[in-house]
C-alpha atoms as a PDB file:
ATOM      1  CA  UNK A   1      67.010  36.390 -15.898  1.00  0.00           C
ATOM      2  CA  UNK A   2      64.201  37.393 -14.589  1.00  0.00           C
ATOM      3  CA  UNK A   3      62.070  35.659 -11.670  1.00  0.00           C
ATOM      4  CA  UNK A   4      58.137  35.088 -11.934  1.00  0.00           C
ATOM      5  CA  UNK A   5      56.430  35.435  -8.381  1.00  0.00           C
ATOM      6  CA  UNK A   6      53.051  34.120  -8.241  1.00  0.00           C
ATOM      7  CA  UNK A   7      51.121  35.978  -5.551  1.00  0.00           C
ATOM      8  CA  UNK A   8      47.967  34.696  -4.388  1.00  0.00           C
ATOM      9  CA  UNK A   9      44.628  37.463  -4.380  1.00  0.00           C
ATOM     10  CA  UNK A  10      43.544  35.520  -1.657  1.00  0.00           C
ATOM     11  CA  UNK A  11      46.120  36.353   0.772  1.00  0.00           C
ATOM     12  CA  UNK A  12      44.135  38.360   3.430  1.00  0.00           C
ATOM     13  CA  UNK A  13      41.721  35.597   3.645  1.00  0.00           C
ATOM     14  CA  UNK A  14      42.362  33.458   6.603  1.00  0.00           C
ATOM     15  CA  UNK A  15      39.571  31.330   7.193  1.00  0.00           C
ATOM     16  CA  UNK A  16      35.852  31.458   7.676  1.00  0.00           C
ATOM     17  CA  UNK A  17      34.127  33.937  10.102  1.00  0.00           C
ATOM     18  CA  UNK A  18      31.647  32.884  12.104  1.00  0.00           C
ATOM     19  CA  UNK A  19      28.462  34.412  10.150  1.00  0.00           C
ATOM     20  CA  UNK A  20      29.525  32.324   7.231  1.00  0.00           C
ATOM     21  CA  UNK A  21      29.363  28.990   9.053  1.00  0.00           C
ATOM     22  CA  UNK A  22      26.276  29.907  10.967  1.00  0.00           C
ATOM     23  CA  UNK A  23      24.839  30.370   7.438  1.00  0.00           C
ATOM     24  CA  UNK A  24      26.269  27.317   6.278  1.00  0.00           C
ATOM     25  CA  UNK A  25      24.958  25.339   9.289  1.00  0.00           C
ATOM     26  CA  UNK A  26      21.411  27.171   9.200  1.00  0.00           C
ATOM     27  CA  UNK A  27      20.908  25.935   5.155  1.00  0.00           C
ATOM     28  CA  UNK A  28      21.848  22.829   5.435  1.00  0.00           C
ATOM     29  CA  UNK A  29      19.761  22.259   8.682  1.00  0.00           C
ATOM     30  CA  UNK A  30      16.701  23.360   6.398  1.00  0.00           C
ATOM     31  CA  UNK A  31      17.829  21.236   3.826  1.00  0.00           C
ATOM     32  CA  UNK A  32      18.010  18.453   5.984  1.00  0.00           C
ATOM     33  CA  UNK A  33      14.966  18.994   7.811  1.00  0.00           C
ATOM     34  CA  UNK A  34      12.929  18.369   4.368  1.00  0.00           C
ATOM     35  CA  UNK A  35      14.717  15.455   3.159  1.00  0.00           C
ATOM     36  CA  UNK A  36      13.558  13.911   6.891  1.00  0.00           C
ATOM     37  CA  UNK A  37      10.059  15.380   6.138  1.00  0.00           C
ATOM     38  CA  UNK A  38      10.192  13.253   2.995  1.00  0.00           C
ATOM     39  CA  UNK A  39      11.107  10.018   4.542  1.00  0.00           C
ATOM     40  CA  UNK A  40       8.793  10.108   7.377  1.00  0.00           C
ATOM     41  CA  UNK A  41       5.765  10.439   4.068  1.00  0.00           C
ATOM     42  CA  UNK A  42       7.822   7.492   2.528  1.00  0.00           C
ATOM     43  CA  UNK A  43       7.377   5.307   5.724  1.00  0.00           C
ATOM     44  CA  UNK A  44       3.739   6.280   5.785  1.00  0.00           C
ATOM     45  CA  UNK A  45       3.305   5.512   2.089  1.00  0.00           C
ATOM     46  CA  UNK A  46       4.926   2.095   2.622  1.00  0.00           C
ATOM     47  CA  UNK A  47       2.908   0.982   5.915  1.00  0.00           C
ATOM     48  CA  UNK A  48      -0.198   1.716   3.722  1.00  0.00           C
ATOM     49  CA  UNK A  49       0.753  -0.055   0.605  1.00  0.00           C
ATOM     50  CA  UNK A  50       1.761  -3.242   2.420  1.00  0.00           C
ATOM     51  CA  UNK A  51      -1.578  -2.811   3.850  1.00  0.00           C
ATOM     52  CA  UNK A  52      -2.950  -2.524   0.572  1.00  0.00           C
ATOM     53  CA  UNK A  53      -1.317  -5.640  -0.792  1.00  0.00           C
ATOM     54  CA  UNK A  54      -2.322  -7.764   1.819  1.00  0.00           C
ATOM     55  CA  UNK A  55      -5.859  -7.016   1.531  1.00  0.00           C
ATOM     56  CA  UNK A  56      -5.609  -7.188  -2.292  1.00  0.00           C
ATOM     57  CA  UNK A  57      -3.966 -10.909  -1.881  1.00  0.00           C
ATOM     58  CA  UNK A  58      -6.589 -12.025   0.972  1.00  0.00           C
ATOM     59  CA  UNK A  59      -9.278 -11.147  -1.658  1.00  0.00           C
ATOM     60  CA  UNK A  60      -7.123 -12.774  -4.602  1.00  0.00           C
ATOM     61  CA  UNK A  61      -7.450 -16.079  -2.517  1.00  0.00           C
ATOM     62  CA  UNK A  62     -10.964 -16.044  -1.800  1.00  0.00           C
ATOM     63  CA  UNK A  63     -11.590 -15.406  -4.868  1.00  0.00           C
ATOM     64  CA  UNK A  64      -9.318 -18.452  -6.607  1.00  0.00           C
ATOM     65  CA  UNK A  65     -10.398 -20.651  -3.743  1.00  0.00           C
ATOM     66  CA  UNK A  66     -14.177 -19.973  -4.776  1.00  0.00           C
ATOM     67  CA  UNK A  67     -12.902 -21.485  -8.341  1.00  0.00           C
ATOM     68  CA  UNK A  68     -11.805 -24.890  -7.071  1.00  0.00           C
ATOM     69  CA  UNK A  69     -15.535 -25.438  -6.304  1.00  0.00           C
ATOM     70  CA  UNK A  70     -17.348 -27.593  -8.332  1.00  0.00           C
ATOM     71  CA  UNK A  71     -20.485 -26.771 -10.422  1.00  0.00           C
ATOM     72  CA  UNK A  72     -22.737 -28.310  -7.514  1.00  0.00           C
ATOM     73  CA  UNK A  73     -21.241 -26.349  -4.983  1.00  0.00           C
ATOM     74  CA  UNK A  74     -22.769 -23.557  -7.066  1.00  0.00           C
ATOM     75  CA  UNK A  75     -26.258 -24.982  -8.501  1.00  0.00           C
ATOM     76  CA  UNK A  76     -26.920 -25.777  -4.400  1.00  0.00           C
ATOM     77  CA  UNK A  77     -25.931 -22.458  -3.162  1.00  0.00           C
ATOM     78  CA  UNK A  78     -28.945 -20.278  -2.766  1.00  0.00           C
ATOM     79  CA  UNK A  79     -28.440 -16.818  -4.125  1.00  0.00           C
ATOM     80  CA  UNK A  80     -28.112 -13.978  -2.429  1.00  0.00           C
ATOM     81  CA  UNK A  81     -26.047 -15.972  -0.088  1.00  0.00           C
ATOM     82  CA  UNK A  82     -23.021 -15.074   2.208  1.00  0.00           C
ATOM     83  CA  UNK A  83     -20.050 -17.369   1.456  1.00  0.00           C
ATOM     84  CA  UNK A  84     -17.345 -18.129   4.314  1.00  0.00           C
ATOM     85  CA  UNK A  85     -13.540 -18.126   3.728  1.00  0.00           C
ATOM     86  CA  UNK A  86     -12.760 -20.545   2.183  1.00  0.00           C
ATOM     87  CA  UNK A  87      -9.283 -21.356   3.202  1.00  0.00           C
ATOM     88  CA  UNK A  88      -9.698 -23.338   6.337  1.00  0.00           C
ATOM     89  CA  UNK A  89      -6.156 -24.463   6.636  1.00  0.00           C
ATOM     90  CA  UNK A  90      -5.187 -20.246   6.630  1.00  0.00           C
ATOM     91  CA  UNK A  91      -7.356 -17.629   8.061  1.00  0.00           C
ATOM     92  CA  UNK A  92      -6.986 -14.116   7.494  1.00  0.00           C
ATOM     93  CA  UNK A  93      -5.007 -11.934  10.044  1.00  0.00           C
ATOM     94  CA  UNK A  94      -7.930 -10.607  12.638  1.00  0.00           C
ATOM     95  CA  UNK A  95      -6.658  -7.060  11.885  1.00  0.00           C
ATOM     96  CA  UNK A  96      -8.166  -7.755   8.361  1.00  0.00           C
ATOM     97  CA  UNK A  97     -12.410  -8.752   7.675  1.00  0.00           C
ATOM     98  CA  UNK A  98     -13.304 -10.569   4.097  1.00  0.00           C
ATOM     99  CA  UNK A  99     -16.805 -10.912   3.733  1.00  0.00           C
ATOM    100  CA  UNK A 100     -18.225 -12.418   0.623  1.00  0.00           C
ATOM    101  CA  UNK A 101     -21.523 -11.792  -1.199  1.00  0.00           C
ATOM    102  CA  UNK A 102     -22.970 -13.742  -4.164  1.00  0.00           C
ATOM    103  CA  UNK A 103     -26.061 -12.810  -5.827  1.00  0.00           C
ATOM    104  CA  UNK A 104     -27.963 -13.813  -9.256  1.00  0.00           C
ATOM    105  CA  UNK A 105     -27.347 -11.575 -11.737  1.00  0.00           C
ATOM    106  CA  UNK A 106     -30.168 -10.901 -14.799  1.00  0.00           C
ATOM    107  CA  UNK A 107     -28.018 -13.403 -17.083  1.00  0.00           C
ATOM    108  CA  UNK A 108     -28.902 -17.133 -16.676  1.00  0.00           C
ATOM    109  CA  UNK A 109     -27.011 -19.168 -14.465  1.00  0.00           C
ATOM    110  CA  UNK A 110     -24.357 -16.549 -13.365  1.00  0.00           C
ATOM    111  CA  UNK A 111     -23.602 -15.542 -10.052  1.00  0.00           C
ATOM    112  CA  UNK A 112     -21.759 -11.964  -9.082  1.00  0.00           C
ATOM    113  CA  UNK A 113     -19.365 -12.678  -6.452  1.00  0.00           C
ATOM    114  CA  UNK A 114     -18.129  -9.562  -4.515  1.00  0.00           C
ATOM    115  CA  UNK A 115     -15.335  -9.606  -1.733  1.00  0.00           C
ATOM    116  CA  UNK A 116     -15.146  -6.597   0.690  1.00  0.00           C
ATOM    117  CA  UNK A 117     -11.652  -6.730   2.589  1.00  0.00           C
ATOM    118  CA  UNK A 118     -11.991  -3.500   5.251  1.00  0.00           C
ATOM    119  CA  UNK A 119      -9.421  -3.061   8.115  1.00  0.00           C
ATOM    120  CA  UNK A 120      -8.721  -0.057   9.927  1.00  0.00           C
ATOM    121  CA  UNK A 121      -5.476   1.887   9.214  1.00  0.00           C
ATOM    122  CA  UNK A 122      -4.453   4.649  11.013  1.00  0.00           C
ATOM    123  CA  UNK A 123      -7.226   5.517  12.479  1.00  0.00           C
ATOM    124  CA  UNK A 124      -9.196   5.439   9.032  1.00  0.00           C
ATOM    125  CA  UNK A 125     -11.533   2.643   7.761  1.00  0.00           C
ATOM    126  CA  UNK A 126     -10.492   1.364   4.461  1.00  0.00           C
ATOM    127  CA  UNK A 127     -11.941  -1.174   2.223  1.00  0.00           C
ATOM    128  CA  UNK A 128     -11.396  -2.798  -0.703  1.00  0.00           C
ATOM    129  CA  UNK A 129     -13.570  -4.633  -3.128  1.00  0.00           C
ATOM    130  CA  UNK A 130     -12.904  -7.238  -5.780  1.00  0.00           C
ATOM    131  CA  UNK A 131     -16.080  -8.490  -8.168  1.00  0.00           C
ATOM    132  CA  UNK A 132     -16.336 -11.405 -10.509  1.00  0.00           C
ATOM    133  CA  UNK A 133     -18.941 -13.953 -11.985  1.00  0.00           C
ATOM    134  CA  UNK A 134     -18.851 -17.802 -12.120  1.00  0.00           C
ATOM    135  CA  UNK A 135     -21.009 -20.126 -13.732  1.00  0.00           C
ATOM    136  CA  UNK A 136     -24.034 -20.977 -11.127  1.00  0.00           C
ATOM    137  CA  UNK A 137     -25.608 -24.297 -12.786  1.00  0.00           C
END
């Protein structure tokens, strides 16, 4: 009988040299470098979104609050007027200003309501707006 010996191609190969895991270590550091570029952008993305939201649900608010009025609240108001929050029992955060316009609008007995929500975010002004009409009697 004859005997099979298996022998290995490999066999001078010891281990790694050192150029090979300082190449290994260099790729991977640029590798990781990006992904941490990418979630720095994510946290920035986020900060301004929630900033976003908050603004967009301040001016939601007015804006349903102005609805519970009722149709004398709106034949005594005297357009162009200025309207206050409305929400007494919850202000808005001081980092955030609403400020609401109404004015008449060439259609009888309608009113344009506009609320401006601006705060300052990162050093830049932003502002959003949200416009609707309701019935001025």
């Amino acid at each position: 009988m004859k005997k099979i010996v298996i022998v290995h191609g490999l066999k001078s190969n010891k281990g790694f040299i050192l150029a090979e895991v300082l190449l290994a270590i260099f790729i991977m550091s640029v590798a990781l470098t990006a992904i941490a570029g990418m979630f720095t952008h994510v946290i920035q993305v986020d900060l301004m979104a929630k900033d976003y939201t908050v603004a967009t649900n301040l001016a939601q608010r007015q804006l349903e609050l102005l609805k519970t009025h009722p149709p004398e609240y709106w034949a005594d108001l005297t357009l162009p007027a200025v309207i206050a929050w409305s929400d007494q029992g919850q202000p808005p955060n001081s980092r955030y200003t609403v400020l609401t316009n109404a004015v008449a609008t060439n259609r009888d007995n309608l009113a344009q309501v506009t609320v401006t929500v601006s705060w300052e975010g990162r050093g830049v002004e932003r502002t959003i707006q949200f416009v609707t009409l309701y019935r001025a009697l």
